[in-house]
PDB file of N, CA and C in Angstrom:
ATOM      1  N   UNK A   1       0.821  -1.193   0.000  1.00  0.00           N
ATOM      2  CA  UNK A   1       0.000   0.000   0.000  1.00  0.00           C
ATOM      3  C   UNK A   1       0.871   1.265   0.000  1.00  0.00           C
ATOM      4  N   UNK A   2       1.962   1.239   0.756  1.00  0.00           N
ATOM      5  CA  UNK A   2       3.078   2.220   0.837  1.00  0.00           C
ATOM      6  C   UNK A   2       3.474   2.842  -0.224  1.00  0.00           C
ATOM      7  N   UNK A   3       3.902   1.750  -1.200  1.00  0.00           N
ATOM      8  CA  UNK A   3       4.445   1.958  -2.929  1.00  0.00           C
ATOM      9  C   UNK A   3       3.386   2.811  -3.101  1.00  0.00           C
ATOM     10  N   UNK A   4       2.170   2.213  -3.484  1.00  0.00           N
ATOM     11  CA  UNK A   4       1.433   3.595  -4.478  1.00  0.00           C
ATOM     12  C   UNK A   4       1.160   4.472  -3.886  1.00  0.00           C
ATOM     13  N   UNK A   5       1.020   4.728  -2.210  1.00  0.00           N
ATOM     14  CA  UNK A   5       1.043   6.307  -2.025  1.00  0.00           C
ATOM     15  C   UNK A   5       2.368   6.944  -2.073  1.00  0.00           C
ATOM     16  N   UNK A   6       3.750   6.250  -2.501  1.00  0.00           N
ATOM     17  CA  UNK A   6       4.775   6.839  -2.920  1.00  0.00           C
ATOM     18  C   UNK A   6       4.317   7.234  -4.334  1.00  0.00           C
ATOM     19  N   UNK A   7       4.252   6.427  -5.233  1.00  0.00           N
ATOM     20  CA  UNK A   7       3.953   6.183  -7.003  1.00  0.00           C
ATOM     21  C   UNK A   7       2.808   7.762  -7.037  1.00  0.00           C
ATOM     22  N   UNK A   8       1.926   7.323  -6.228  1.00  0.00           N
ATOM     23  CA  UNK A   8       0.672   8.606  -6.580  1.00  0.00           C
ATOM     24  C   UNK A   8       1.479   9.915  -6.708  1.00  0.00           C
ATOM     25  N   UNK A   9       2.167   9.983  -5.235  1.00  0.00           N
ATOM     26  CA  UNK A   9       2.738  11.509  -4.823  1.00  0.00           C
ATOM     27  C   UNK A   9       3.492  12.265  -5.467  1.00  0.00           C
ATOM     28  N   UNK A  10       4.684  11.036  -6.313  1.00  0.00           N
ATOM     29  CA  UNK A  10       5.582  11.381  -7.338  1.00  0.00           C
ATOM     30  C   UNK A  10       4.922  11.478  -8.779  1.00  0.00           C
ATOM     31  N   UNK A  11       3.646  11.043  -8.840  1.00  0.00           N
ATOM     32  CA  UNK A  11       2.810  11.100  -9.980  1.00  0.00           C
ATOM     33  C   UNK A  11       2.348  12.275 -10.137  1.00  0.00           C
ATOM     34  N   UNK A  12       1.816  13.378  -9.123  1.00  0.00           N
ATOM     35  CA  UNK A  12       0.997  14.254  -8.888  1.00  0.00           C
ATOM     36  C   UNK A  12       1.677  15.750  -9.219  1.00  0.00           C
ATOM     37  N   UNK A  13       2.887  15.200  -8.715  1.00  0.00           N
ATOM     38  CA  UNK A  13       4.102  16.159  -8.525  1.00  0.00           C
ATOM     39  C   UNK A  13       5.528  16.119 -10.198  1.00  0.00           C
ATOM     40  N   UNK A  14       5.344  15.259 -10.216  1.00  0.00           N
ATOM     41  CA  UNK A  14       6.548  15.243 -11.452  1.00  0.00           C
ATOM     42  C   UNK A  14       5.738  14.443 -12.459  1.00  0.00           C
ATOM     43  N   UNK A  15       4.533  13.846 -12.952  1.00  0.00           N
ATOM     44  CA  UNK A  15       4.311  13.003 -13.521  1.00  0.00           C
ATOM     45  C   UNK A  15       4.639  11.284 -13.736  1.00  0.00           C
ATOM     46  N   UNK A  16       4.496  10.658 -14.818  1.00  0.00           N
ATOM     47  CA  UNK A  16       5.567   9.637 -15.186  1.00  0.00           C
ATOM     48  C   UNK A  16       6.931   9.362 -14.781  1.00  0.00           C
ATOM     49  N   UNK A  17       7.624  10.285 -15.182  1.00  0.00           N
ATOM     50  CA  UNK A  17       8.949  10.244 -15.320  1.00  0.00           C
ATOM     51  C   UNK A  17       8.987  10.287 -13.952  1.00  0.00           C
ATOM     52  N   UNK A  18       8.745  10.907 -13.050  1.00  0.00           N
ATOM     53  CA  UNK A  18       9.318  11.601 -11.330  1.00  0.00           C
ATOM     54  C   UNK A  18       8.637  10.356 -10.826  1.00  0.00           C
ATOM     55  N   UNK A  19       7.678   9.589 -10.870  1.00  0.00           N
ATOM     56  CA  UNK A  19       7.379   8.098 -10.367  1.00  0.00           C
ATOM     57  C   UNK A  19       7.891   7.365 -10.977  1.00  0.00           C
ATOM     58  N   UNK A  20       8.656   7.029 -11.598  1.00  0.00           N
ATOM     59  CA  UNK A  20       9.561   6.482 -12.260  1.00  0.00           C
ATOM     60  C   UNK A  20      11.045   6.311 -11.385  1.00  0.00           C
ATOM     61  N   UNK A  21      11.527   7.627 -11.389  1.00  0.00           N
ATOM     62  CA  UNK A  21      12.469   8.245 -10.394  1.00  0.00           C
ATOM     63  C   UNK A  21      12.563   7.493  -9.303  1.00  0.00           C
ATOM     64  N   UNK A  22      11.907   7.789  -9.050  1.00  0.00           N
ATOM     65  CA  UNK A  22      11.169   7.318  -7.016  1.00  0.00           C
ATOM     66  C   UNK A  22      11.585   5.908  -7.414  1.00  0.00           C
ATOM     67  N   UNK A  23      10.725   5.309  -7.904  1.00  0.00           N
ATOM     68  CA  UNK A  23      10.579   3.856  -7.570  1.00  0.00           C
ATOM     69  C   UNK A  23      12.016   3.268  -7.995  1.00  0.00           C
ATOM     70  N   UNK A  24      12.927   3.943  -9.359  1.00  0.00           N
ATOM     71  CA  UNK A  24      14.272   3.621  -9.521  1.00  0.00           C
ATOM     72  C   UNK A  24      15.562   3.716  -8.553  1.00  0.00           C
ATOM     73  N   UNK A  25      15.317   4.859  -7.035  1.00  0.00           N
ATOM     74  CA  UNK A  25      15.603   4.992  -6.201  1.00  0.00           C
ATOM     75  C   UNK A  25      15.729   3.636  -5.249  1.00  0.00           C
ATOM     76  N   UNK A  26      13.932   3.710  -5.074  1.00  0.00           N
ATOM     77  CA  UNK A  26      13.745   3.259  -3.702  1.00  0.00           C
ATOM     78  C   UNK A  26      14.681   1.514  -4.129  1.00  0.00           C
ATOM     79  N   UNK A  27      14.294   0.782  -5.308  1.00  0.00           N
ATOM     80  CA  UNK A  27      14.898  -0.056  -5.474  1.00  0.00           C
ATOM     81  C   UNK A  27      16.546  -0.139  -5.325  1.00  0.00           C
ATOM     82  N   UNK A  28      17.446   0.882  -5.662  1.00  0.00           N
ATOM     83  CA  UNK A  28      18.511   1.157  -4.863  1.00  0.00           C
ATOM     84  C   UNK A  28      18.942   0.935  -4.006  1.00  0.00           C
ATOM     85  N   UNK A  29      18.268   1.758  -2.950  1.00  0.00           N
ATOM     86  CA  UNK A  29      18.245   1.652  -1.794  1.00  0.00           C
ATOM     87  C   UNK A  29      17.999  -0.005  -1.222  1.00  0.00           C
ATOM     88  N   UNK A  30      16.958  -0.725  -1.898  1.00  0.00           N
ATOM     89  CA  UNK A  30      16.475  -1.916  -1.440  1.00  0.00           C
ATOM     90  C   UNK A  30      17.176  -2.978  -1.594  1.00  0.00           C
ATOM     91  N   UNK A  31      17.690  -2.805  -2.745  1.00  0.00           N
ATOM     92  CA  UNK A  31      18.877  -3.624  -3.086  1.00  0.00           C
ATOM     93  C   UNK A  31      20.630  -3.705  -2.536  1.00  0.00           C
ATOM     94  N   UNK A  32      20.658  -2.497  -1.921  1.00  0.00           N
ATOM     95  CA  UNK A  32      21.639  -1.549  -0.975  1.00  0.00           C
ATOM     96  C   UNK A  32      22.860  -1.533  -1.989  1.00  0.00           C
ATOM     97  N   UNK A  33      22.525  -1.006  -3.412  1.00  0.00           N
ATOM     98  CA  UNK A  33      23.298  -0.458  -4.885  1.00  0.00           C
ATOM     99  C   UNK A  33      23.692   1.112  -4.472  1.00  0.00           C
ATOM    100  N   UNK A  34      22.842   1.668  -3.742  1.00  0.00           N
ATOM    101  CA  UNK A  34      22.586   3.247  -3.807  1.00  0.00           C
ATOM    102  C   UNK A  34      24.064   3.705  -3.921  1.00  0.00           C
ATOM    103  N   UNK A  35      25.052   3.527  -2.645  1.00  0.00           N
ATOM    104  CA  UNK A  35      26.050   3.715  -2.515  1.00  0.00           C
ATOM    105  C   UNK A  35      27.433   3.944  -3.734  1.00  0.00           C
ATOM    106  N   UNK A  36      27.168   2.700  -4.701  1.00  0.00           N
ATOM    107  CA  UNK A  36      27.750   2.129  -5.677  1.00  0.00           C
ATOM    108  C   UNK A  36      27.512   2.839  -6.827  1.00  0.00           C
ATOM    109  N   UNK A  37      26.245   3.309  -6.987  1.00  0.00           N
ATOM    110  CA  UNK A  37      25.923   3.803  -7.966  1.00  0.00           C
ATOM    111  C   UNK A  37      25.953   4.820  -7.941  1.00  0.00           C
ATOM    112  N   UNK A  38      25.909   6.443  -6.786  1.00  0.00           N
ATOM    113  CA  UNK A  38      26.029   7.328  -6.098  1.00  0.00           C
ATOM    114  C   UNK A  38      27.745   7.499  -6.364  1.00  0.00           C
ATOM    115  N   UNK A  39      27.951   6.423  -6.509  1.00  0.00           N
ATOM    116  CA  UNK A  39      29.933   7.001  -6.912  1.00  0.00           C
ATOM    117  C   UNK A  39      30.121   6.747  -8.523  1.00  0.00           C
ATOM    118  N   UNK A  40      29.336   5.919  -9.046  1.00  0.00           N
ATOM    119  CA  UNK A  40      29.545   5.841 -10.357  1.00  0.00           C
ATOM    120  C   UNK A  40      28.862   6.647 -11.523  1.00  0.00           C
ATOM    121  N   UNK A  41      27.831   7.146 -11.216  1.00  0.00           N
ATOM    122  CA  UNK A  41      27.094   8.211 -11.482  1.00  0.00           C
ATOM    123  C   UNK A  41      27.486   9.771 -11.913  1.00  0.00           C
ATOM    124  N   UNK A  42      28.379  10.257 -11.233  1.00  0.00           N
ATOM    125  CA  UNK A  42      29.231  11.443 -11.632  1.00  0.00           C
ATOM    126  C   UNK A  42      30.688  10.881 -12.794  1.00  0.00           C
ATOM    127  N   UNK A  43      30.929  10.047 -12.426  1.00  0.00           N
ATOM    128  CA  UNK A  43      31.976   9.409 -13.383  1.00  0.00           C
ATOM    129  C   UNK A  43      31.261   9.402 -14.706  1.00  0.00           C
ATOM    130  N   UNK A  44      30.274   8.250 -15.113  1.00  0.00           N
ATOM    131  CA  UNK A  44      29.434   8.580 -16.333  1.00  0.00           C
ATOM    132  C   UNK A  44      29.477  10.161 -16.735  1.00  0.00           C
ATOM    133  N   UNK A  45      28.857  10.807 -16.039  1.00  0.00           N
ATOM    134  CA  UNK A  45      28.292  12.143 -16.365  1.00  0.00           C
ATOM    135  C   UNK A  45      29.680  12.971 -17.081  1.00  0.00           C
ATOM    136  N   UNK A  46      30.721  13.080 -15.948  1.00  0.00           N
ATOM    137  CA  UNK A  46      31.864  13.359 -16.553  1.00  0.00           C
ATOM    138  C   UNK A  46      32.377  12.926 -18.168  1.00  0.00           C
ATOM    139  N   UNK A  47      32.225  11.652 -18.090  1.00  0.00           N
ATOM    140  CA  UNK A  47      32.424  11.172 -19.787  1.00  0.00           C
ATOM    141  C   UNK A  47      31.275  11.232 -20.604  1.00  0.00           C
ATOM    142  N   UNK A  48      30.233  11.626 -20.292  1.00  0.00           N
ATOM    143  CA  UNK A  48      29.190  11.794 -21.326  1.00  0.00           C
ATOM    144  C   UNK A  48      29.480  13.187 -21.654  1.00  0.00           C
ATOM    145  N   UNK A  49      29.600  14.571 -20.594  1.00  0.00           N
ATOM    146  CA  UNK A  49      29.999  15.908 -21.522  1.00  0.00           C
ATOM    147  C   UNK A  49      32.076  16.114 -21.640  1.00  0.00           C
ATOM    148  N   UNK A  50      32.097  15.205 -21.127  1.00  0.00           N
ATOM    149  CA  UNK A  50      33.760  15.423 -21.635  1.00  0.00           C
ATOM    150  C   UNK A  50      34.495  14.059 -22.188  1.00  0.00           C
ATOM    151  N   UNK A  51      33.831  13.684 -23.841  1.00  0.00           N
ATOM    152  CA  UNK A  51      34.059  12.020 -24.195  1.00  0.00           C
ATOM    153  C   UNK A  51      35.283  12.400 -24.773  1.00  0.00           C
ATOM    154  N   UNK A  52      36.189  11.380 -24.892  1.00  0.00           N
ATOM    155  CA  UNK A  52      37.549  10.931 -25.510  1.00  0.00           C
ATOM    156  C   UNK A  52      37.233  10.875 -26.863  1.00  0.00           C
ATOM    157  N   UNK A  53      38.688  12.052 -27.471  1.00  0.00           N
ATOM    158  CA  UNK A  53      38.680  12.082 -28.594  1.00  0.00           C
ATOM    159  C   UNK A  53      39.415  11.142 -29.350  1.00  0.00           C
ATOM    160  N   UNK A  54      38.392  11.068 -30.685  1.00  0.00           N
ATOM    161  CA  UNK A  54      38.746   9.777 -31.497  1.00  0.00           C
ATOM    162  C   UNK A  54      38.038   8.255 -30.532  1.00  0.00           C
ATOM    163  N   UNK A  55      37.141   8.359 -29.661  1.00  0.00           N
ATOM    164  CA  UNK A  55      36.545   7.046 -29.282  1.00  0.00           C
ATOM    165  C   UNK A  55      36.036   5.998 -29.983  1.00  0.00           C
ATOM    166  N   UNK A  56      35.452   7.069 -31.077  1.00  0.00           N
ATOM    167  CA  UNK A  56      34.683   5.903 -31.828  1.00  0.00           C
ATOM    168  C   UNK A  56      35.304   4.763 -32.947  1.00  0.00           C
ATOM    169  N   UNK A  57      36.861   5.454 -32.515  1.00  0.00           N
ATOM    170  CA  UNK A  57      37.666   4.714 -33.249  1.00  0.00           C
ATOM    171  C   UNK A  57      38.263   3.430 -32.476  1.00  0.00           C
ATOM    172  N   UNK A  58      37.336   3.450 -31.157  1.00  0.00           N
ATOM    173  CA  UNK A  58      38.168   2.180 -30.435  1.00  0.00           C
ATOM    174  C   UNK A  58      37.754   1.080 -30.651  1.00  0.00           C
ATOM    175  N   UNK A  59      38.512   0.463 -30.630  1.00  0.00           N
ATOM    176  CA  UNK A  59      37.733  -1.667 -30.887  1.00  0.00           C
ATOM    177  C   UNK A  59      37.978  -2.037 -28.857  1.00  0.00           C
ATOM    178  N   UNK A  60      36.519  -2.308 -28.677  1.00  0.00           N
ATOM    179  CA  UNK A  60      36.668  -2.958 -27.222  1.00  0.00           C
ATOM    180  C   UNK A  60      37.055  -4.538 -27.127  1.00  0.00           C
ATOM    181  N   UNK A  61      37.799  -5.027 -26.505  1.00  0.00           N
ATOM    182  CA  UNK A  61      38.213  -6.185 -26.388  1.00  0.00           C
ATOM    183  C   UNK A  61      37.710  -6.991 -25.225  1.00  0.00           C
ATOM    184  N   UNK A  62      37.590  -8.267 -25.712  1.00  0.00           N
ATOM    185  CA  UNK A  62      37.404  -9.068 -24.360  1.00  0.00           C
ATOM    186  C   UNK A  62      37.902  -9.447 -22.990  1.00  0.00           C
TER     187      UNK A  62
END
């Protein structure tokens, strides 16, 4: 019962996407990822607006 008066609140307030949010969180947390992902998260971000030039020229290996 908890979930959807989370789901509603974030529904009401951000739509879709912001209950979406929430529930991509709370599973985080539930799974106890939050931490892990909370450090890996700015790393991404960093290489998504500052990508390595010539990347697309890389061959990834096994």
């Amino acid at each position: 019962m908890r979930d959807r008066t989370v789901l509603a609140a974030a529904s009401a307030r951000g739509g879709l996407d912001g209950a979406e949010a929430v529930l991509e969180l709370r599973a985080l947390i539930d799974n106890g990822d939050l931490d892990a992902c909370w450090a890996y998260c700015p790393e991404r971000e960093h290489h998504r607006r500052h990508p390595t030039p010539g990347r697309h020229r890389y061959q990834l290996t096994d």
